[in-house]
Protein backbone atom coordinates (compact mmCIF):
# COMPACT_ATOMS: atom_id res chain seq x y z
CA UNK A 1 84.28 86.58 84.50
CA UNK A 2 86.71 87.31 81.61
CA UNK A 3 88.13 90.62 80.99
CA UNK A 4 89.29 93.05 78.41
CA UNK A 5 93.10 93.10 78.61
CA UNK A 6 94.24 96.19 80.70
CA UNK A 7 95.32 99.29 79.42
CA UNK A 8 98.72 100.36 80.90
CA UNK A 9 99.18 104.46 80.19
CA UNK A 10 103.11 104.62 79.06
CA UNK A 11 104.17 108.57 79.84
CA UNK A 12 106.87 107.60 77.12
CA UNK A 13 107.38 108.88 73.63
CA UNK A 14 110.27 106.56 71.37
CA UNK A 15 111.21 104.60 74.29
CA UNK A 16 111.73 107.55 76.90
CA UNK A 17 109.89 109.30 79.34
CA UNK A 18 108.26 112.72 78.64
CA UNK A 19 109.97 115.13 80.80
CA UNK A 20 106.42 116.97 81.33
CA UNK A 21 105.08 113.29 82.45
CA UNK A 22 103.59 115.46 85.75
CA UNK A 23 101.65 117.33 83.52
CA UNK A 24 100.28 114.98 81.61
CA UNK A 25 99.50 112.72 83.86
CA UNK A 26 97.62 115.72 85.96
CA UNK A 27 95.89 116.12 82.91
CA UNK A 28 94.38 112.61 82.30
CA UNK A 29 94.05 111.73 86.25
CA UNK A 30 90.28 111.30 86.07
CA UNK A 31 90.36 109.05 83.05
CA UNK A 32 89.63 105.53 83.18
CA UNK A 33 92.76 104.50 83.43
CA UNK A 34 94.42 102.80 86.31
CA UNK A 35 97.94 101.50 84.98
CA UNK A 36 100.35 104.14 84.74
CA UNK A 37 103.71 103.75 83.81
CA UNK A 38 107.42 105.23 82.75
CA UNK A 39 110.80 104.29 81.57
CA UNK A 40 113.81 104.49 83.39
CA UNK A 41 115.25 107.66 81.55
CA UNK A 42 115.56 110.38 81.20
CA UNK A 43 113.71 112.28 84.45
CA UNK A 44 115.89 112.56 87.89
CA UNK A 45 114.75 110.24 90.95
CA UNK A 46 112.96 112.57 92.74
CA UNK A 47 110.80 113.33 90.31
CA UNK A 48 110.28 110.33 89.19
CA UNK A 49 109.83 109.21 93.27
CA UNK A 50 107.30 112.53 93.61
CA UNK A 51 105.18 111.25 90.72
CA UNK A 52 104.77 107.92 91.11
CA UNK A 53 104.28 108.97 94.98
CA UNK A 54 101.20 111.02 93.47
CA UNK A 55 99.72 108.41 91.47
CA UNK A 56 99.33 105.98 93.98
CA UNK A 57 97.99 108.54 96.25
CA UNK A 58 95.53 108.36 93.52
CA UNK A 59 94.92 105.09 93.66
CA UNK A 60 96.66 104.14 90.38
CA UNK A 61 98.51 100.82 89.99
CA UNK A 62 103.01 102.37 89.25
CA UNK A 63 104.86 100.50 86.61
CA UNK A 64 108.61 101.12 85.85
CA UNK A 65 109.51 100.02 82.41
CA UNK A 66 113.45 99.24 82.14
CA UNK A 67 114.92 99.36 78.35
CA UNK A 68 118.15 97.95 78.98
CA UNK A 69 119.54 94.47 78.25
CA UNK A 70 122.85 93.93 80.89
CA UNK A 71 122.68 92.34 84.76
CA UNK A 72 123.15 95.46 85.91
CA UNK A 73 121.51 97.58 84.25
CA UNK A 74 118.42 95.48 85.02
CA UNK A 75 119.81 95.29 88.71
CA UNK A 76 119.91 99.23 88.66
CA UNK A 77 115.96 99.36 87.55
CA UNK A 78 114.67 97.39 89.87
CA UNK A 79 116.13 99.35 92.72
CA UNK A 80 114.89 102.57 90.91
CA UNK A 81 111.38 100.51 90.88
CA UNK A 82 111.50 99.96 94.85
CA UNK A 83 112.82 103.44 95.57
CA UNK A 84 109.65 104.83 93.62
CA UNK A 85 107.64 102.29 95.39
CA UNK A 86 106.56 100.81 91.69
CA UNK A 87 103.95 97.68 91.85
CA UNK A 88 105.80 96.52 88.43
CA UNK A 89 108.80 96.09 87.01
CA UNK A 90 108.28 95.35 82.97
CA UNK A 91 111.84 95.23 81.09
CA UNK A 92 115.22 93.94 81.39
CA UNK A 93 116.78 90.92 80.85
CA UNK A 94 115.51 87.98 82.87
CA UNK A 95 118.28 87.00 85.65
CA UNK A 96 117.67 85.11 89.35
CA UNK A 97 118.95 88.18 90.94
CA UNK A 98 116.77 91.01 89.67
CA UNK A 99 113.88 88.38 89.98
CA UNK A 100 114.57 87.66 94.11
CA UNK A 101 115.04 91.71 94.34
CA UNK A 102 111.73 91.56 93.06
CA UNK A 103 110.46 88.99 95.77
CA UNK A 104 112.28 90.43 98.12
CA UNK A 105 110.42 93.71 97.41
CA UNK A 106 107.19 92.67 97.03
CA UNK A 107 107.53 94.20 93.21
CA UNK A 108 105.68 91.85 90.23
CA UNK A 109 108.55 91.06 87.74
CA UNK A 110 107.49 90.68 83.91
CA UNK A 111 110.95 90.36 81.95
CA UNK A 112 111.33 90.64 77.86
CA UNK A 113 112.21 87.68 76.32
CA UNK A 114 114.34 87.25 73.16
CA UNK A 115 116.78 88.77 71.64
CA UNK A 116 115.88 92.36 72.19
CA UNK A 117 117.82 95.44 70.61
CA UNK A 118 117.89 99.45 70.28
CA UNK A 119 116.24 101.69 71.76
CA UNK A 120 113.35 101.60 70.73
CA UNK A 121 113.53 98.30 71.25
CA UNK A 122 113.36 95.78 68.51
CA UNK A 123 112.62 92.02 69.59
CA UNK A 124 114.52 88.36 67.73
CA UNK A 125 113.93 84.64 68.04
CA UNK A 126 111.48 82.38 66.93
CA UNK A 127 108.54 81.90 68.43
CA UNK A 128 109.01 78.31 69.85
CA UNK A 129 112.19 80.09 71.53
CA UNK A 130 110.42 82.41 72.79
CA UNK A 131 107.99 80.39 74.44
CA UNK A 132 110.15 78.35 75.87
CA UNK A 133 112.26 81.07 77.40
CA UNK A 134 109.20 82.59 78.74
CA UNK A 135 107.76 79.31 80.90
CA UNK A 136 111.84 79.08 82.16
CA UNK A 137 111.08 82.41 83.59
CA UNK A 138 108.04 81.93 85.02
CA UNK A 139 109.36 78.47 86.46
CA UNK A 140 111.62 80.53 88.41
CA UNK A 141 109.19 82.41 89.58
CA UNK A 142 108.70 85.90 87.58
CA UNK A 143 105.18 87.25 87.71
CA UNK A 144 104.22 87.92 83.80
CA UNK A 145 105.90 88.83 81.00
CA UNK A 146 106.85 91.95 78.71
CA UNK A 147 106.39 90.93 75.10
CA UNK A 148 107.35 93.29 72.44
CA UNK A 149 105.27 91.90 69.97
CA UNK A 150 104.93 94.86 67.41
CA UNK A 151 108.35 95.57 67.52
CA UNK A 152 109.21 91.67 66.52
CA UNK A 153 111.01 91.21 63.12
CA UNK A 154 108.63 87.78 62.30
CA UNK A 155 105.21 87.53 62.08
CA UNK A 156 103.13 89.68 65.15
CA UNK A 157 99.87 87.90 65.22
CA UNK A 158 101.30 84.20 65.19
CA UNK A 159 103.70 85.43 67.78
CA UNK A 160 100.48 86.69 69.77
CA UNK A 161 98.25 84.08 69.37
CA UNK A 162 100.78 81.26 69.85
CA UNK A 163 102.33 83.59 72.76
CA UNK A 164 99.36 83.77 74.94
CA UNK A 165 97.95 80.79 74.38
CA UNK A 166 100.90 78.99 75.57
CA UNK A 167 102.10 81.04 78.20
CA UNK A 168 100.13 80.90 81.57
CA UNK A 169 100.68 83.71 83.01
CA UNK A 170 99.81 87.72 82.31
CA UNK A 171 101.58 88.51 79.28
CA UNK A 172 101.95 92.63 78.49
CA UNK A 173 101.83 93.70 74.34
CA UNK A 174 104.39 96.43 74.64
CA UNK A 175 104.98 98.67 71.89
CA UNK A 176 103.28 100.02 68.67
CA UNK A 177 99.72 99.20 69.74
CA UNK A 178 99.30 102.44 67.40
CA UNK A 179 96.20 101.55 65.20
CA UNK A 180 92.94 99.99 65.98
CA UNK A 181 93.90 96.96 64.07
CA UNK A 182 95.98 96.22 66.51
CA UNK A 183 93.35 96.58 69.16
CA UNK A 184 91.03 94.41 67.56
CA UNK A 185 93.61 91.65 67.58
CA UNK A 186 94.13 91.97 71.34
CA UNK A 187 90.62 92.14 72.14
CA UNK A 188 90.26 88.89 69.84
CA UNK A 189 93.40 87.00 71.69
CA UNK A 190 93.07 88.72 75.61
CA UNK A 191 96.19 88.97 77.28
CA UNK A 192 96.42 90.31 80.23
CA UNK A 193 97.65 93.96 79.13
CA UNK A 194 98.91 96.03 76.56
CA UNK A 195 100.95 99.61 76.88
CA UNK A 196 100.66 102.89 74.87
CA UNK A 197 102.48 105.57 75.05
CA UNK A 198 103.95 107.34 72.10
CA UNK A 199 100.54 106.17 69.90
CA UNK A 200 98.76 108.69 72.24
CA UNK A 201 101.36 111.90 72.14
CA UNK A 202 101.07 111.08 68.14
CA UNK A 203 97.32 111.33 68.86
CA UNK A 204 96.44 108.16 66.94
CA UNK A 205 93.29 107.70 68.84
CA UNK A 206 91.92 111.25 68.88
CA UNK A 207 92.03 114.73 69.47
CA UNK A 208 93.55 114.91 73.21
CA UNK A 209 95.33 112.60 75.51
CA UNK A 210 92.24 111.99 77.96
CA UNK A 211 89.56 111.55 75.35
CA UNK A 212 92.30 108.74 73.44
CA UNK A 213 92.50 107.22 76.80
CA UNK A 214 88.72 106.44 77.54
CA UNK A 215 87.97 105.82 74.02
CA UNK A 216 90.81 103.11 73.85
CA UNK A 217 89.16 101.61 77.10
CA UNK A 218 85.63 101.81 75.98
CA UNK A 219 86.26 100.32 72.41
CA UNK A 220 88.51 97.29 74.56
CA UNK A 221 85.07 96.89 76.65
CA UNK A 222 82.82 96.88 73.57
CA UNK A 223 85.03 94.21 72.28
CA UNK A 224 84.09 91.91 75.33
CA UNK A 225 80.81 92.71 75.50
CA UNK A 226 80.11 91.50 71.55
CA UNK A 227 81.85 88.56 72.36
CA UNK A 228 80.04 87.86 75.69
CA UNK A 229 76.73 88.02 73.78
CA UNK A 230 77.56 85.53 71.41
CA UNK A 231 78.92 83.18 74.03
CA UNK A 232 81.90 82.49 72.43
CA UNK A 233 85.31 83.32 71.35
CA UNK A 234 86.61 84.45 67.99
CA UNK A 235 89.97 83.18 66.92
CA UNK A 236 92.14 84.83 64.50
């Protein structure tokens, strides 16, 4: 049975992590959601340990998002994602070793590709690149992929369409999924996730942080049901 792509709760506003992310979180626990995520910055390891500790507890699925574009760097985040105990790593810069640190730690890899720049991140390279540079990635075994799609300088819904369509593997829209335009083209196209985070602290999608949570994941769901009942798919 198809599903709507999955919503992946970023505590992050412009790239970083909230530093009341505890509180927030706390706040929204009994929402719908069950991908919860932060950036490497700026909150000390042991809270950032304590906290993902927590949401697991609750039975939430931990993703570490790593902004930063060196070996190392990269290297350094996906230690920080196996000392928090994170089920995904989503950032850095594709390389063999971050990706066997991954195997090794039983963490699902999903790498940018492109040229990507600034924080906040802005993403480069055509969209055949792209593509290409994906499928190397998963040849070599990464899980999925982190696409920052609405932060790319070209055209966002070729790069989308094309993107997923081509790529077989889960793909993550990262970034800017900030109006419901942009939710109806992800409900149209179906990859396997998309993040928000600052959308929701900008309260783009309603009055408070839990109602904008459910109400993203109910309008995704209504999305799947209109198309279920016409038994097909619409294109863009």
């Amino acid at each position: 049975m198809e599903t709507e792509p999955r919503l992946v709760v970023m505590l992050t506003h412009h790239d970083y992590t909230v530093e009341n992310a505890r509180v927030i979180f706390d706040e929204c626990r009994d929402t719908r959601a069950e991908y919860w995520g932060m950036k490497e910055e700026p909150l000390p390891r042991e809270e950032m340990r304590a906290l993902y500790a927590h949401m697991k507890a609750l039975g939430k699925t931990t993703v570490l998002e790593v902004v930063a574009y060196t070996e190392e760097e990269g290297l350094d985040g996906a230690k920080l994602a196996a000392d928090c105990g994170c089920d995904i790593l989503m950032g850095t810069t594709f390389s063999d070793r971050i990706n066997g640190f991954c195997q090794e730690n039983g963490i699902k890899y999903m790498p940018f590709v492109g040229e990507v720049v600034g924080r906040p991140s802005v993403l480069k390279g055509s969209v055949d690149s792209l593509i290409r540079e994906a499928n190397r990635c998963l040849e070599k075994g990464a899980y999925g992929i982190d696409l920052l799609a609405y932060r790319y300088e070209g055209d966002p819904s070729e790069l989308i369409r094309r993107f997923v369509s081509q790529v077989d593997a889960p793909v993550c829209i990262a970034g800017s999924v900030d109006r419901e335009a942009r939710l109806d083209e992800l409900r149209r196209v179906r990859p396997w996730g998309f993040t928000i985070g600052g959308a929701f602290f900008d309260h783009r999608y309603g009055e408070t942080f839990p109602q904008q949570i459910d109400q993203v994941i109910s309008y995704m769901e209504s999305g799947l049901r209109e198309t279920n009942n016409r038994g097909e798919t619409e294109t863009p």
